[in-house]
C-alpha atoms as a PDB file:
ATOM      1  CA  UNK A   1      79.478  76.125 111.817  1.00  0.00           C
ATOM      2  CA  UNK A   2      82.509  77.549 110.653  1.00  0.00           C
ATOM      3  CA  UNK A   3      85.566  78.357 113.147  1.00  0.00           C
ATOM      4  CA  UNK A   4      87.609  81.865 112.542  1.00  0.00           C
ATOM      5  CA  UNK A   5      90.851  82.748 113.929  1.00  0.00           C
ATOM      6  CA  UNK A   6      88.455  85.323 115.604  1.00  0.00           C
ATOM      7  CA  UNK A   7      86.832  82.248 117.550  1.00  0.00           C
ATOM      8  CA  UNK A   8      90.469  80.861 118.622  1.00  0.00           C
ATOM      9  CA  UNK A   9      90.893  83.756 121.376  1.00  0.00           C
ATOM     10  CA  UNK A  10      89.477  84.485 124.446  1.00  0.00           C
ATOM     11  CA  UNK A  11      87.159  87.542 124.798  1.00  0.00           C
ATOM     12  CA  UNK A  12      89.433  89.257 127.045  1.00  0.00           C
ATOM     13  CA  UNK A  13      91.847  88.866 123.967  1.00  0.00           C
ATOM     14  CA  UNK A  14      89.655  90.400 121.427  1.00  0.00           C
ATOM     15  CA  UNK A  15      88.453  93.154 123.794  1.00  0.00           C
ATOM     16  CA  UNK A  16      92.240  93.775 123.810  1.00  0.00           C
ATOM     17  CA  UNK A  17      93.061  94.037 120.409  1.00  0.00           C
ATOM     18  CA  UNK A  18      89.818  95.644 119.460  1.00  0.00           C
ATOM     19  CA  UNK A  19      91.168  98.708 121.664  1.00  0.00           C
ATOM     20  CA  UNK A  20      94.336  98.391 120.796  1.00  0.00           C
ATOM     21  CA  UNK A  21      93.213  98.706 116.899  1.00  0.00           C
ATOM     22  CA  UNK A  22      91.459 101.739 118.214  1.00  0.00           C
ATOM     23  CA  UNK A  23      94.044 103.469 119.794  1.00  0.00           C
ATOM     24  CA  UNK A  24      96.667 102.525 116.748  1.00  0.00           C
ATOM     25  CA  UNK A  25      93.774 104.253 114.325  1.00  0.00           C
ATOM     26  CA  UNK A  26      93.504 107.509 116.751  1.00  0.00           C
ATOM     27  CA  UNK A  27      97.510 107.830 116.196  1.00  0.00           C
ATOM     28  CA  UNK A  28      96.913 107.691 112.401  1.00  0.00           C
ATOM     29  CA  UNK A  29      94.204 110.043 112.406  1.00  0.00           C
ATOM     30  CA  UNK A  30      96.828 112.407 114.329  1.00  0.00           C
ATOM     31  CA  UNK A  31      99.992 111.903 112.811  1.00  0.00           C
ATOM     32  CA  UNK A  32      97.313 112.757 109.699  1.00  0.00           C
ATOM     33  CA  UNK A  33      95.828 115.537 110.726  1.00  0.00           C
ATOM     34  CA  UNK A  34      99.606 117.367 111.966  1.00  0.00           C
ATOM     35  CA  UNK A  35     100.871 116.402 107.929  1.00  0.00           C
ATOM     36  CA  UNK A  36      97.662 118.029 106.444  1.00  0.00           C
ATOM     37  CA  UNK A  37      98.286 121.035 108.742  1.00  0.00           C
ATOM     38  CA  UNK A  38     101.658 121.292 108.323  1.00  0.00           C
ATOM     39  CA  UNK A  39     101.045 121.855 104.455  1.00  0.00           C
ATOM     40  CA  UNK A  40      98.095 123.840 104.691  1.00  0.00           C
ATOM     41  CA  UNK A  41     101.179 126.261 106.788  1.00  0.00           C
ATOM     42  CA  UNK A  42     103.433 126.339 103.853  1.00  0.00           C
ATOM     43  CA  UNK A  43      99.755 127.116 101.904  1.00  0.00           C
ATOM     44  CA  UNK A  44      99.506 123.796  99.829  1.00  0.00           C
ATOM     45  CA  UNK A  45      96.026 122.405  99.750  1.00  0.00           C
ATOM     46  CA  UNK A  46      95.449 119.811 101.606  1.00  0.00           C
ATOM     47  CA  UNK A  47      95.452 116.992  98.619  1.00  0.00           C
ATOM     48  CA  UNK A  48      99.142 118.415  98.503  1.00  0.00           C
ATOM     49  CA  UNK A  49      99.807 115.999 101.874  1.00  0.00           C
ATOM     50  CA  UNK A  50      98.108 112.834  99.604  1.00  0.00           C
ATOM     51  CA  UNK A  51     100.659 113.227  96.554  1.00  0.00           C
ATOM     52  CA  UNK A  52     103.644 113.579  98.786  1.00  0.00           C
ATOM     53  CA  UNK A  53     103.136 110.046  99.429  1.00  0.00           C
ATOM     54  CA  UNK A  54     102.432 109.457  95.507  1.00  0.00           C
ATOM     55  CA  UNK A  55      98.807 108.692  95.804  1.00  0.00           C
ATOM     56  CA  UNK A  56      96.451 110.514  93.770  1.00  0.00           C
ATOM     57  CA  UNK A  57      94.084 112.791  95.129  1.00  0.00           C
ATOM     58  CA  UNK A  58      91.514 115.628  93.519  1.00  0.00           C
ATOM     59  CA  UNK A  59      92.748 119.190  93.423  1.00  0.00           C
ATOM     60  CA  UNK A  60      89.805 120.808  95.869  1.00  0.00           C
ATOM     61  CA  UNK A  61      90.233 117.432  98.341  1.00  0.00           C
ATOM     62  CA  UNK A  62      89.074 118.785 101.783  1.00  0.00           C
ATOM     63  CA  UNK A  63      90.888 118.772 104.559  1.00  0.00           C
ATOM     64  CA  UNK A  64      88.916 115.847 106.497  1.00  0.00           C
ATOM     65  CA  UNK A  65      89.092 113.533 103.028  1.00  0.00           C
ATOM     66  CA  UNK A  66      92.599 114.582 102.808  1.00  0.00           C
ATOM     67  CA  UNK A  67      93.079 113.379 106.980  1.00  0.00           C
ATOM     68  CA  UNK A  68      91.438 109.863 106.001  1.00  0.00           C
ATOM     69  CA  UNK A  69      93.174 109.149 102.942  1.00  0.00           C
ATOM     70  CA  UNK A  70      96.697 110.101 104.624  1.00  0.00           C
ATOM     71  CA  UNK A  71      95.435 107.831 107.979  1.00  0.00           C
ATOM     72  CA  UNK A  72      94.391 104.932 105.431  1.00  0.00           C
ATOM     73  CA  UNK A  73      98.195 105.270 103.806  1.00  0.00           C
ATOM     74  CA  UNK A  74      99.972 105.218 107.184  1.00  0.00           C
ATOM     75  CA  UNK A  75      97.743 101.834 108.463  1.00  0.00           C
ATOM     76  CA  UNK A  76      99.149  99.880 105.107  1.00  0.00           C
ATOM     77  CA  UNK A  77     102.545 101.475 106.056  1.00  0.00           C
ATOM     78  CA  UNK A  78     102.240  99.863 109.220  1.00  0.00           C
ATOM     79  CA  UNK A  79     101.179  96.535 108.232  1.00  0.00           C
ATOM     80  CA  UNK A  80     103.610  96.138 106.026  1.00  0.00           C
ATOM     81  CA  UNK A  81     106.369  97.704 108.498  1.00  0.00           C
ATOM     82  CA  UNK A  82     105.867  97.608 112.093  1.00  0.00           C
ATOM     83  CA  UNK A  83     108.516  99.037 113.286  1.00  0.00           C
ATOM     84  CA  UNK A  84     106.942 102.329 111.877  1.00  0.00           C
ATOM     85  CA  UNK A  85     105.251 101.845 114.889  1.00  0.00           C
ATOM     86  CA  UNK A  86     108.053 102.169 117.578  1.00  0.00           C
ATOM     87  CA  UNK A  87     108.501 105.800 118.025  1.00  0.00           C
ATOM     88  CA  UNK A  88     104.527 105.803 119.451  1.00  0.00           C
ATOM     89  CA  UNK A  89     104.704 102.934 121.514  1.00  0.00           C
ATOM     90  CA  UNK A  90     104.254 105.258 124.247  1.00  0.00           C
ATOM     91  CA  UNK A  91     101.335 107.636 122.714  1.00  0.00           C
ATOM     92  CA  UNK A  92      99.295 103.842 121.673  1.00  0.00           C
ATOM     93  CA  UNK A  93      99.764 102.322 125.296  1.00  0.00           C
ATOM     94  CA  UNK A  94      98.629 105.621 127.072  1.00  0.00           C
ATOM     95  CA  UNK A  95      95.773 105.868 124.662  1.00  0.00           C
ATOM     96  CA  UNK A  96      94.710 102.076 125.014  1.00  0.00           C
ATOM     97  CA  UNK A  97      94.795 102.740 128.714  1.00  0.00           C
ATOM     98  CA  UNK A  98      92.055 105.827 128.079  1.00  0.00           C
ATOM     99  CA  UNK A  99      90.061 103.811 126.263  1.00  0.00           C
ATOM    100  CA  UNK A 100      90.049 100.715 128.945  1.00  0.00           C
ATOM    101  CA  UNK A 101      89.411 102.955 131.948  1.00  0.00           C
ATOM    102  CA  UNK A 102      86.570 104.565 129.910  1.00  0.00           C
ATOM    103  CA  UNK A 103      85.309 101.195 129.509  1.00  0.00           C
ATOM    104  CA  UNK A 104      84.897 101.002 126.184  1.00  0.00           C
ATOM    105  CA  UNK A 105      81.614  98.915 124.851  1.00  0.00           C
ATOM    106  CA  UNK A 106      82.855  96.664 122.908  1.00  0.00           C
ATOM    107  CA  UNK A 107      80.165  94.079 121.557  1.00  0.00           C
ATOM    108  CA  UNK A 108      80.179  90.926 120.380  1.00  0.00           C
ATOM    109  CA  UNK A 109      78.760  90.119 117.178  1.00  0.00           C
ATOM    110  CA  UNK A 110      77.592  86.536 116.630  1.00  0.00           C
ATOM    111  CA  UNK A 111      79.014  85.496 113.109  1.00  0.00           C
ATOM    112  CA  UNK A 112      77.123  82.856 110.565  1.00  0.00           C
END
């Protein structure tokens, strides 16, 4: 049987991180969402939000692709930085507490 990192921590632990990987994802969908609003405003399209951040994306993008793609971007941001994370601290600890006292149902899936 072969041992993963995953296997190392307690299930309290992962239950943690699972929601706090939830709430950090429902910030990027936001922060996504106000950029691809913001230049729909100014009446860009919404691919307009993608190539800001010099990633391709198709002329007649829609909205929702445009939302994922610019969530996906910010997530690698992250990882790679962070500290990009500091000015939601606040937003992803109020959000992680929404999703505990909703008791999120989180289940364990047996791996190998």
């Amino acid at each position: 049987m072969r041992v993963t990192a995953l296997d190392m921590i307690s299930r309290d632990a992962r239950r943690r991180l699972l929601l706090l990987a939830e709430a950090i994802g429902d910030v990027a969908q936001r922060v996504a969402a106000e950029q691809v609003s913001h230049v729909m405003r100014q009446g860009d399209a919404p691919s307009r939000a993608v190539t800001m951040l010099g990633r391709l994306a198709e002329a007649r993008l829609p909205r929702r692709k445009a939302i994922e793609k610019l969530a996906g971007q910010w997530l690698e941001m992250v990882r790679d930085n962070p500290a990009l994370l500091a000015p939601y601290e606040h937003e992803i600890a109020t959000r992680q507490a929404l999703l505990e006292a909703a008791g999120r149902p989180y289940h364990e899936v047996e791996h190998g």
